[in-house]
C-alpha atoms as a PDB file:
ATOM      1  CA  UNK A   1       0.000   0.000   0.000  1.00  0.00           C
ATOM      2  CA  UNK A   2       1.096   3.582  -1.057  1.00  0.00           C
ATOM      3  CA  UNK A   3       2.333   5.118   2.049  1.00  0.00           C
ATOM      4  CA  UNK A   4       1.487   8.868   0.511  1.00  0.00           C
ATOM      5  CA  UNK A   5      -1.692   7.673   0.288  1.00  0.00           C
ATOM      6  CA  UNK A   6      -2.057   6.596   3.862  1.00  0.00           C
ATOM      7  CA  UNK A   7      -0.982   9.711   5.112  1.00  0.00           C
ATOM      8  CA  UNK A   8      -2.953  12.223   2.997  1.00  0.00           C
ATOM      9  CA  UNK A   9      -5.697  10.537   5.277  1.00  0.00           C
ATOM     10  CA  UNK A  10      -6.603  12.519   8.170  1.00  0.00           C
ATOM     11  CA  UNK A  11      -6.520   9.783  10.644  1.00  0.00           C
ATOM     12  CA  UNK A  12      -3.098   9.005   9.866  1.00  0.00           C
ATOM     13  CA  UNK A  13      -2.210  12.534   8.940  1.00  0.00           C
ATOM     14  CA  UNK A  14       0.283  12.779  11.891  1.00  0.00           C
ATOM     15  CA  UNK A  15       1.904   9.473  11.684  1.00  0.00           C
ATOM     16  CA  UNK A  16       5.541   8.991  10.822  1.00  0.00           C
ATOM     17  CA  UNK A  17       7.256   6.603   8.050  1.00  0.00           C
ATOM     18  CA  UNK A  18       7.699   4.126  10.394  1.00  0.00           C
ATOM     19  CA  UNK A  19       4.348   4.461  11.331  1.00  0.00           C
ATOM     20  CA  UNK A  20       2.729   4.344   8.150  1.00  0.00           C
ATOM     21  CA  UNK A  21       4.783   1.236   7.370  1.00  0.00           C
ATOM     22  CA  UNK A  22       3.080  -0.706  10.224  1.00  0.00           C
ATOM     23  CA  UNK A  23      -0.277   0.460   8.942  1.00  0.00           C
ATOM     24  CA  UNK A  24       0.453  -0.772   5.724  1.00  0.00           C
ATOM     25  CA  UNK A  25       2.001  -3.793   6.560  1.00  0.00           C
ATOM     26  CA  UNK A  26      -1.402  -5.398   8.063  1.00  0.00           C
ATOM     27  CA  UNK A  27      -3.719  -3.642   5.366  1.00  0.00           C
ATOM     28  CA  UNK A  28      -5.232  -6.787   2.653  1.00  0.00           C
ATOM     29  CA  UNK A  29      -5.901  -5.928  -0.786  1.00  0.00           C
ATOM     30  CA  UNK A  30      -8.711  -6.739  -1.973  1.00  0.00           C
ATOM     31  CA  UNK A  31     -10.618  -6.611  -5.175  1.00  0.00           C
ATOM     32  CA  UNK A  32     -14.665  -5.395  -6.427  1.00  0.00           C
ATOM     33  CA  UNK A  33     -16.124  -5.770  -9.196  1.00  0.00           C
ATOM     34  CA  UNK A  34     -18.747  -3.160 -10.005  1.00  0.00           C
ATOM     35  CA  UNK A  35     -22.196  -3.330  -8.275  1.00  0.00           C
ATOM     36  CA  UNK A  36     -20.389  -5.624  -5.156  1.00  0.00           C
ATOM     37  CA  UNK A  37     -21.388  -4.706  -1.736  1.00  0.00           C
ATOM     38  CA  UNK A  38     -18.590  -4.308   0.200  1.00  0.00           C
ATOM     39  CA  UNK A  39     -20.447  -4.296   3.713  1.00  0.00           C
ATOM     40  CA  UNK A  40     -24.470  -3.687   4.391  1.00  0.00           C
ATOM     41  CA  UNK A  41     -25.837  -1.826   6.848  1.00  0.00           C
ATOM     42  CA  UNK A  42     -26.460  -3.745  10.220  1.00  0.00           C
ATOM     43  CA  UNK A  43     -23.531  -6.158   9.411  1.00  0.00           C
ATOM     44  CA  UNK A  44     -20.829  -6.538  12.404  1.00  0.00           C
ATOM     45  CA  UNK A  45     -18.021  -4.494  11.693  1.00  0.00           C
ATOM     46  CA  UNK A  46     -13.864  -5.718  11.466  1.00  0.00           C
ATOM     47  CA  UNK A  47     -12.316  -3.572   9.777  1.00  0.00           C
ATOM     48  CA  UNK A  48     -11.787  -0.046   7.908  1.00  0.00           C
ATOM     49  CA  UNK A  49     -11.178   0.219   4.121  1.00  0.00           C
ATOM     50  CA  UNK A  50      -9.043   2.539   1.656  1.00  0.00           C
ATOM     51  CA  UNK A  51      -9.859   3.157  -2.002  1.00  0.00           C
ATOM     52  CA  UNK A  52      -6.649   2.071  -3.831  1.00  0.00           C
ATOM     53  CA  UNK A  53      -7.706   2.385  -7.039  1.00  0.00           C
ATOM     54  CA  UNK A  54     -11.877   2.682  -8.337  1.00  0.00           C
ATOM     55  CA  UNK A  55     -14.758   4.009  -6.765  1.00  0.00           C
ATOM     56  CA  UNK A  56     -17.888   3.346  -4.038  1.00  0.00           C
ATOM     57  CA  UNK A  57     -20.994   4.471  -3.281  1.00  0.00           C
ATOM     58  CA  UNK A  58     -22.212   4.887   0.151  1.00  0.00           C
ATOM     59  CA  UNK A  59     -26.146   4.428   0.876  1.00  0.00           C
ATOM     60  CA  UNK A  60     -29.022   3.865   2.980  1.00  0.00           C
ATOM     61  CA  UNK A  61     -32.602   2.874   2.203  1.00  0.00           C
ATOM     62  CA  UNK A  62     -35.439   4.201   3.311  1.00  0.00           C
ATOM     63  CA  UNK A  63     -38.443   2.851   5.677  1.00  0.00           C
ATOM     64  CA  UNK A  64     -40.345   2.405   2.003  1.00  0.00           C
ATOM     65  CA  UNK A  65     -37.414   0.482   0.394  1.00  0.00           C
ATOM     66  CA  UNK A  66     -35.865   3.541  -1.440  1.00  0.00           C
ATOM     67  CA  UNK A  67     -32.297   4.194  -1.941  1.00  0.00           C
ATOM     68  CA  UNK A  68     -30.414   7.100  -0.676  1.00  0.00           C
ATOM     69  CA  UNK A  69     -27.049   7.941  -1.689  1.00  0.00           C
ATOM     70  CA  UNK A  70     -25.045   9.675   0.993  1.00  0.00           C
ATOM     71  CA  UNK A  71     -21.444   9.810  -0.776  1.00  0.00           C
ATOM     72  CA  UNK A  72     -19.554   8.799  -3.767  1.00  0.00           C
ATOM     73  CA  UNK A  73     -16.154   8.117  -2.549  1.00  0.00           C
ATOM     74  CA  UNK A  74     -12.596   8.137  -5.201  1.00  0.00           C
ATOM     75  CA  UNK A  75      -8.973   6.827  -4.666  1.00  0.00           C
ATOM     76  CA  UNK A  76      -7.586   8.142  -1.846  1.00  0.00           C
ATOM     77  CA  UNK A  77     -10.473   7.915   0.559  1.00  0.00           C
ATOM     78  CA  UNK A  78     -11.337   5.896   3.587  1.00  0.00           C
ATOM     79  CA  UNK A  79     -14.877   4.590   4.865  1.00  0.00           C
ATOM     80  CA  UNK A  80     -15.745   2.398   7.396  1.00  0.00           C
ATOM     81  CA  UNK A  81     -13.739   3.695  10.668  1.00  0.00           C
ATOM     82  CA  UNK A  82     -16.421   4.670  12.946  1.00  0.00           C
ATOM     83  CA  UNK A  83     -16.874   1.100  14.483  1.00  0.00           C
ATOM     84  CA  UNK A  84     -13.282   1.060  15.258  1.00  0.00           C
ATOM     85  CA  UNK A  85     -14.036   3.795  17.530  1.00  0.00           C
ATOM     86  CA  UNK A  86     -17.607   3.195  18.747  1.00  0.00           C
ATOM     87  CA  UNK A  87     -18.023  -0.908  18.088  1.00  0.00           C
ATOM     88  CA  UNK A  88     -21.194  -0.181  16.625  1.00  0.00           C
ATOM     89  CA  UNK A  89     -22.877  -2.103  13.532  1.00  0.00           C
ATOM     90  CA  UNK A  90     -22.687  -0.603  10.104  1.00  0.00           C
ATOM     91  CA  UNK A  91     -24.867   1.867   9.385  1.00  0.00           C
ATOM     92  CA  UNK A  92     -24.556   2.144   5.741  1.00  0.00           C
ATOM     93  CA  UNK A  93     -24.327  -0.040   2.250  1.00  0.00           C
ATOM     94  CA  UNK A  94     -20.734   0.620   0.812  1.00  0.00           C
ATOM     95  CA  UNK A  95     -21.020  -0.635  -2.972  1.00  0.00           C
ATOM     96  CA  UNK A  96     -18.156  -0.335  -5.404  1.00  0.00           C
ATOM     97  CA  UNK A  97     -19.331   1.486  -8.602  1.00  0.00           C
ATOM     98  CA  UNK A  98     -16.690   0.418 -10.638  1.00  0.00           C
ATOM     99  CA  UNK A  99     -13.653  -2.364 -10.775  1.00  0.00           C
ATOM    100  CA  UNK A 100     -11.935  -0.777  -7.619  1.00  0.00           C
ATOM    101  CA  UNK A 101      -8.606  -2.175  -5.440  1.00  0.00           C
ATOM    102  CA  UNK A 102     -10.079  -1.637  -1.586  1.00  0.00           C
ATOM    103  CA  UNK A 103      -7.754  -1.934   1.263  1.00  0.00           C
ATOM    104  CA  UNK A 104      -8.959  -3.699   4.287  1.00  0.00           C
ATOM    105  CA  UNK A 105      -7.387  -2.852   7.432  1.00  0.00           C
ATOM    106  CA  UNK A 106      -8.756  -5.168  10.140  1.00  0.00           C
ATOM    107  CA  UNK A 107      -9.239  -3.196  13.550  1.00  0.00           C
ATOM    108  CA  UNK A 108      -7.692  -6.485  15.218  1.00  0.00           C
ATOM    109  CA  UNK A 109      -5.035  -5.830  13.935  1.00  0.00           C
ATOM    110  CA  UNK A 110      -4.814  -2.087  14.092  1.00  0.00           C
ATOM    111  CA  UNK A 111      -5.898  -2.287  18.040  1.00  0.00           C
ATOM    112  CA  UNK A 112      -2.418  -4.119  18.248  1.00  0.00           C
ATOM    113  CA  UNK A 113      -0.498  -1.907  16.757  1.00  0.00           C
ATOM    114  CA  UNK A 114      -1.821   0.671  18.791  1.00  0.00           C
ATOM    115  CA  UNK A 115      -1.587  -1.615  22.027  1.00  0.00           C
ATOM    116  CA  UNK A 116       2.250  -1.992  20.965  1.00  0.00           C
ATOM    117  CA  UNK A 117       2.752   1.573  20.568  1.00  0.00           C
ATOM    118  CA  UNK A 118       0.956   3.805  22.538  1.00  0.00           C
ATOM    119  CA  UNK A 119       1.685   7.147  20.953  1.00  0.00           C
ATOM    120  CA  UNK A 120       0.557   6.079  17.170  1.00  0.00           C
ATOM    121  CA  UNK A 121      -2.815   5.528  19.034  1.00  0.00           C
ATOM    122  CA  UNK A 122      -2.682   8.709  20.585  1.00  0.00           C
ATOM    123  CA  UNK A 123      -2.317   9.946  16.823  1.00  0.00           C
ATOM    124  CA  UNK A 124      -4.856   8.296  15.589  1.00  0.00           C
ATOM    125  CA  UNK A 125      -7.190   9.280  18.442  1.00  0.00           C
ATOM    126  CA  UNK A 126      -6.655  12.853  18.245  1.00  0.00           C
ATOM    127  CA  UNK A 127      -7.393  12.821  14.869  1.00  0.00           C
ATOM    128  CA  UNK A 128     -10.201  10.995  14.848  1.00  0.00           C
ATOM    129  CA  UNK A 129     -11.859  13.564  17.221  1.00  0.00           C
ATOM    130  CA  UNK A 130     -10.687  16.134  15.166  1.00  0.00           C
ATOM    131  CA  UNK A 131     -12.791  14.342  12.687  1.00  0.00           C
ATOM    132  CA  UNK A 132     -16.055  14.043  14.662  1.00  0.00           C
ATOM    133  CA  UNK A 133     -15.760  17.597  15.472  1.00  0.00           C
ATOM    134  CA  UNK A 134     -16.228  18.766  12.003  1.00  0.00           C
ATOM    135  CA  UNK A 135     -18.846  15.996  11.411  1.00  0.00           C
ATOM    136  CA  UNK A 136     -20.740  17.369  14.297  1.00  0.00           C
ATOM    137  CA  UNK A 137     -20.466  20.706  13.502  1.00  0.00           C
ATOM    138  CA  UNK A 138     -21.644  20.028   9.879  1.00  0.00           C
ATOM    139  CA  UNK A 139     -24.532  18.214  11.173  1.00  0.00           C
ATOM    140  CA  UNK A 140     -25.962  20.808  13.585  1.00  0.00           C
ATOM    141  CA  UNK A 141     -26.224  23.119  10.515  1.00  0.00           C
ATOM    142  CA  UNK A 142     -27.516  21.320   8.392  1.00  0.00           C
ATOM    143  CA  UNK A 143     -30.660  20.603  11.202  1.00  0.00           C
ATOM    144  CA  UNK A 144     -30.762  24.046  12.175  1.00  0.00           C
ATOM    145  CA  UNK A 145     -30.817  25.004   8.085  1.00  0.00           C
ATOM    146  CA  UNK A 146     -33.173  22.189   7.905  1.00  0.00           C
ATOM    147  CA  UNK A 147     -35.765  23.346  11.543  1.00  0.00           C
ATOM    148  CA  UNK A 148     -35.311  26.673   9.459  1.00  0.00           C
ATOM    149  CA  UNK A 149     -37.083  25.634   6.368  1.00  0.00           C
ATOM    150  CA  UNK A 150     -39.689  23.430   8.202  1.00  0.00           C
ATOM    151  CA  UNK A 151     -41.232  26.786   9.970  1.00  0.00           C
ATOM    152  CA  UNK A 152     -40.832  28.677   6.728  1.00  0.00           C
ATOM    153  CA  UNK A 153     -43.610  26.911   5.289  1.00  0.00           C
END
């Protein structure tokens, strides 16, 4: 795995070479063709993927069996971390739109890397709330922008 890659992503944005290296060294490759469900909402959750190469689409469906798309997501990005940090379910489909190269990295494995070294987890942690933060923040205006509208009408 492409070791600029893994650190133009935010939760790894602080890790060194070295670190990096160990990342890499327990990520799987794996390969999608297009229209293959990566993980489905509700499933139990192992591990974390990268987009090595290809694309996915990230949905939900709806209480009357419609699809929503939340995000398309390109080479480069991640999906999947949030039951790392919360051991929750998934709550999403992840579907590759096209012939993609996915990463895996299994959060066994990356809880013992972090067990073994203390201060990558500490970097990965921080980040990671830097993370939420934003998500948060993004969320509470988009339902104060959406309250808004409602007594508009």
């Amino acid at each position: 795995m492409d070791l600029k890659m893994l650190k133009s992503i935010y939760l790894f944005s602080e890790f060194s070479d070295a670190d990096l290296q160990k990342v890499a060294s327990v990520a799987e490759l794996k390969n999608f063709v297009p229209g293959q469900d990566i993980f489905s909402v509700g499933q139990e959750a192992d591990a974390f993927y990268v987009v090595v190469m290809g694309s996915v689409k990230i949905s939900v469906s709806t209480g009357g069996g419609d699809e929503i798309q939340i995000r398309t997501l390109g080479s480069g990005s991640h999906f999947g971390e949030m039951p790392f940090i919360d051991g929750g379910k998934r709550s999403a489909t992840v579907q590759s739109i096209e012939s993609s190269h996915i990463a895996e990295i299994p959060f066994a494995k990356l809880s013992n890397l972090f067990q073994a070294d203390p201060a990558m987890a500490l970097k990965f942690y921080r980040a990671t709330a830097k993370s939420l933060g934003v998500r948060l923040r993004a969320t509470t205006s988009d339902l104060n922008a959406m309250k808004e509208l409602k007594f508009q009408q």
